[in-house]
N, C-alpha and C. Protein backbone atom coordinates (compact mmCIF):
# COMPACT_ATOMS: atom_id res chain seq x y z
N UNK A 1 5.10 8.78 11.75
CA UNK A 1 3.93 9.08 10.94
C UNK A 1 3.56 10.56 11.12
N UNK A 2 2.92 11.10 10.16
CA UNK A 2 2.61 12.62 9.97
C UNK A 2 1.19 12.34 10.95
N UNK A 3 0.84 14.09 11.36
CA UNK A 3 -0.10 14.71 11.71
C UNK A 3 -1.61 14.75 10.99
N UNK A 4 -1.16 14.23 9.78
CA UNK A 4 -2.36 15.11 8.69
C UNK A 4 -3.09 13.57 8.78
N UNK A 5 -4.25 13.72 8.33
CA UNK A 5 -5.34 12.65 8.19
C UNK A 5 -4.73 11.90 7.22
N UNK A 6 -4.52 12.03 5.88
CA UNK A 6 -3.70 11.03 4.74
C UNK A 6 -2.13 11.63 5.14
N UNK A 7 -1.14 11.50 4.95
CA UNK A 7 0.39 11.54 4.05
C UNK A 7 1.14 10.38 4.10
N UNK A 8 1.57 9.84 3.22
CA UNK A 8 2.53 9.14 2.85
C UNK A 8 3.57 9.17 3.81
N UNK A 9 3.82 7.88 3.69
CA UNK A 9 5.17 7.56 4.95
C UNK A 9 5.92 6.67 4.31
N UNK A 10 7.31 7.19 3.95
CA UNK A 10 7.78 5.94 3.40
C UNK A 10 9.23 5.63 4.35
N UNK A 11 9.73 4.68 5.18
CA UNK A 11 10.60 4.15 5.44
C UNK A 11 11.78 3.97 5.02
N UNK A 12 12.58 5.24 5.91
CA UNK A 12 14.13 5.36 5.20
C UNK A 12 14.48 4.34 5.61
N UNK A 13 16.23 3.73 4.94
CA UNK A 13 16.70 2.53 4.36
C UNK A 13 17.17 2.29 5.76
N UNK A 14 17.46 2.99 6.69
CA UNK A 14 17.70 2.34 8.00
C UNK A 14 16.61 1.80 8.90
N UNK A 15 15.71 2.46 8.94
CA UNK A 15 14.41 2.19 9.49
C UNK A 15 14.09 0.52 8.62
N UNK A 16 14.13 0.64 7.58
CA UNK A 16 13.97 -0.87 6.85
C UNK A 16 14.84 -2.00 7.40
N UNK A 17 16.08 -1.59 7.11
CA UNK A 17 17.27 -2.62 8.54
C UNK A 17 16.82 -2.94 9.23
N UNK A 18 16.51 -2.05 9.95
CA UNK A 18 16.06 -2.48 11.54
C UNK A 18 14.80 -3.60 11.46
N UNK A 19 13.68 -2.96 10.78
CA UNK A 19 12.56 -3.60 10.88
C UNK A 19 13.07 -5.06 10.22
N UNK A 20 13.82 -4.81 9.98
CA UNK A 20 14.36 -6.63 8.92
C UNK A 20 15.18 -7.57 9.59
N UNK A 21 15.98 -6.57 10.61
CA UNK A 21 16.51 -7.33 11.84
C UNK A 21 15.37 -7.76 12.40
N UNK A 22 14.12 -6.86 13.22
CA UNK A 22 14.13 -7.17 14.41
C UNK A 22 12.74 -7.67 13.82
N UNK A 23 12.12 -7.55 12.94
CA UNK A 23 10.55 -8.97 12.59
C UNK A 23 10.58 -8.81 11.24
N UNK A 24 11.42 -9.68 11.05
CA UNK A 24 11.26 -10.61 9.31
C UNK A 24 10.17 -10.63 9.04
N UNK A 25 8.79 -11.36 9.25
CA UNK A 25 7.53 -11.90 8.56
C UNK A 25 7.13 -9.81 8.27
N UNK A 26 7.63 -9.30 9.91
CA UNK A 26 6.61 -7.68 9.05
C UNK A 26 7.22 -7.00 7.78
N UNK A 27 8.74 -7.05 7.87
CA UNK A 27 9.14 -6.72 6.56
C UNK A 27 8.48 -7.11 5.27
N UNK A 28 8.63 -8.79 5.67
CA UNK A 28 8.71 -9.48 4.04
C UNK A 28 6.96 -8.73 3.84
N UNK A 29 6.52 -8.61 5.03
CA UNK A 29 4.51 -8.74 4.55
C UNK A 29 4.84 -6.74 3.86
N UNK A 30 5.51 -6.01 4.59
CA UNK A 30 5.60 -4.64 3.86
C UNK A 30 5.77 -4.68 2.17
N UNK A 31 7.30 -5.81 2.51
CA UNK A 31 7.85 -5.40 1.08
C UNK A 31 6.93 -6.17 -0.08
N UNK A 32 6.30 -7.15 0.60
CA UNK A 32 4.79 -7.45 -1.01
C UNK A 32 3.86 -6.40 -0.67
N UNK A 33 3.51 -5.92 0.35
CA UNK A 33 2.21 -4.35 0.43
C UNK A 33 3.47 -3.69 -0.73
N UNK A 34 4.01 -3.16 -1.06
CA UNK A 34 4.68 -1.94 -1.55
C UNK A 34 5.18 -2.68 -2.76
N UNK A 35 5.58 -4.07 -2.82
CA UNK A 35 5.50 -4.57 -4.41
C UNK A 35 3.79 -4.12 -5.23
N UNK A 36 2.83 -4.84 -4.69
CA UNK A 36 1.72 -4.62 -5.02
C UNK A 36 1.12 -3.09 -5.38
N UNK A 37 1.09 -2.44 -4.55
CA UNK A 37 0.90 -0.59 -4.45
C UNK A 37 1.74 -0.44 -5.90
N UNK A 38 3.13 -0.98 -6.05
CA UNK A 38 3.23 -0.12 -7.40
C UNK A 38 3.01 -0.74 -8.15
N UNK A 39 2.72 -1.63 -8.40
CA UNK A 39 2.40 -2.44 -9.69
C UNK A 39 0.88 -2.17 -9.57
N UNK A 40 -0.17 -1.50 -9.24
CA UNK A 40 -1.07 -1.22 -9.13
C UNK A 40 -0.87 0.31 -9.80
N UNK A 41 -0.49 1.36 -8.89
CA UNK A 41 -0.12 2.34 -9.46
C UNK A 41 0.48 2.66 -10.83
N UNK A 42 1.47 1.96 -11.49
CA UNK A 42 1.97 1.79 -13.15
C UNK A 42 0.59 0.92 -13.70
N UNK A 43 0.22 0.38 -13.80
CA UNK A 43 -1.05 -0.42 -14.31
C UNK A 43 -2.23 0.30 -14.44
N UNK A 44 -2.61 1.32 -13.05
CA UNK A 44 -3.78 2.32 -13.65
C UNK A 44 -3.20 3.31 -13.89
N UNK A 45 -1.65 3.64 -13.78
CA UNK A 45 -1.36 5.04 -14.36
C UNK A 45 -1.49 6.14 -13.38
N UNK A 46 -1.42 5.79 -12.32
CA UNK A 46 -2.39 6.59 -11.10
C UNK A 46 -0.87 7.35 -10.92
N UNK A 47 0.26 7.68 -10.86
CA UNK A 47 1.05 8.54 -10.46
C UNK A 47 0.47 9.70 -10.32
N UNK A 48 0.82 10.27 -9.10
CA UNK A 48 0.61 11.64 -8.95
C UNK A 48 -0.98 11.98 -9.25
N UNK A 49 -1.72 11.09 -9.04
CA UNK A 49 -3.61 10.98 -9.55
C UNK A 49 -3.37 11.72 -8.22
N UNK A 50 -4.52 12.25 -7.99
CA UNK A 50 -5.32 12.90 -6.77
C UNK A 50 -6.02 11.98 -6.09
N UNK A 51 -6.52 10.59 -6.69
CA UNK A 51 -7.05 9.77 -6.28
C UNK A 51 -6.32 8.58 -6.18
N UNK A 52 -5.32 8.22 -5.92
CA UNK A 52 -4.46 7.09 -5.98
C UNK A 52 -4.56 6.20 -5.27
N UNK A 53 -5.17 7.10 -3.76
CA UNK A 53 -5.57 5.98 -2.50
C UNK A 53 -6.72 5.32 -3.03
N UNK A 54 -7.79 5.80 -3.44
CA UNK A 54 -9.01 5.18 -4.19
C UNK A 54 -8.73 4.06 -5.23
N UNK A 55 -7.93 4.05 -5.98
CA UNK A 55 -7.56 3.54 -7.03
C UNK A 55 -6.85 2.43 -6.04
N UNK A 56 -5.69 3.11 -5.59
CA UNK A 56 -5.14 1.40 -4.53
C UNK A 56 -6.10 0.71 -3.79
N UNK A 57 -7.25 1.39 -2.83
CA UNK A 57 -7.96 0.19 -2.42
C UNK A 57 -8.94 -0.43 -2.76
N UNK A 58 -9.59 0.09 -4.49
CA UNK A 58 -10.52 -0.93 -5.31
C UNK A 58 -9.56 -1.92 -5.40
N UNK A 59 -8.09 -1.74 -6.16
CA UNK A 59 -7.09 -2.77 -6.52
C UNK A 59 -6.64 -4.02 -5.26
N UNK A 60 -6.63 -3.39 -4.08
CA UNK A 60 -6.52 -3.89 -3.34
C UNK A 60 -7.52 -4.85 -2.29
N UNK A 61 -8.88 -4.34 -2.52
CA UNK A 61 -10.27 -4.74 -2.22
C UNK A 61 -11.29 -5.10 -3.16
N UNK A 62 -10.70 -5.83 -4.17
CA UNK A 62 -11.50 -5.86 -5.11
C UNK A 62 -12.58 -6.61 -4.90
N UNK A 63 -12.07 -7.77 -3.87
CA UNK A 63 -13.44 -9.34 -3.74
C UNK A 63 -14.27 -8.27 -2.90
N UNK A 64 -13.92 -7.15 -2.26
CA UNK A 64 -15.12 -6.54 -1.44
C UNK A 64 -16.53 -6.20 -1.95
N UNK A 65 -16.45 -5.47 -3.52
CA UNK A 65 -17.22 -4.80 -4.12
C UNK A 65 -18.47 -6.24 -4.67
N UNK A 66 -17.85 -7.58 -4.77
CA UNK A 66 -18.20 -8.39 -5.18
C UNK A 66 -19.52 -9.12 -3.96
N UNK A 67 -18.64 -9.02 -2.56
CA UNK A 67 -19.68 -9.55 -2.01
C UNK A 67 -20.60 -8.37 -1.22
N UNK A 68 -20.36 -7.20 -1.49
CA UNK A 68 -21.72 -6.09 -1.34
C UNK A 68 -22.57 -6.29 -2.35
N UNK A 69 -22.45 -6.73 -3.49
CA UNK A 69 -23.42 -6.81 -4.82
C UNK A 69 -24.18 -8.32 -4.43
N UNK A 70 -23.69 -9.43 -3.34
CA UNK A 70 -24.37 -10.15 -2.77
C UNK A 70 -25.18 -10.11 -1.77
N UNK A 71 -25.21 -9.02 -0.72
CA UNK A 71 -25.60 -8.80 0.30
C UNK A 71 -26.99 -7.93 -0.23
């Protein structure tokens, strides 16, 4: 992982091996996080947005906004 407060980390194809050898459930749970992220990303169009992280975690937190409007 980077230094900087946000950057992107994406998992070269060996690093993925491994993690697929050595804990199946964390893979499979990555590879739906990163199915989801882009089908989120093509859907709002967010490529290359400045705000993309914002945009992924309304998409991703959506029941949140729902039960603050209860509280």
């Amino acid at each position: 992982m980077g230094s900087m407060p946000y950057e992107e980390y994406f998992p070269c194809t060996i690093k993925l091996e491994q993690m697929e050898k050595d804990n199946l459930e964390m893979f499979e749970t990555y590879r739906e996080l990163m199915c989801h992220f882009y089908i989120c990303m093509n859907v709002h169009n967010a490529q290359g947005n400045v705000n993309k992280m914002k945009v992924w975690a309304d998409y991703l937190f959506y029941v949140l906004y729902d039960a603050l409007e209860e509280v």
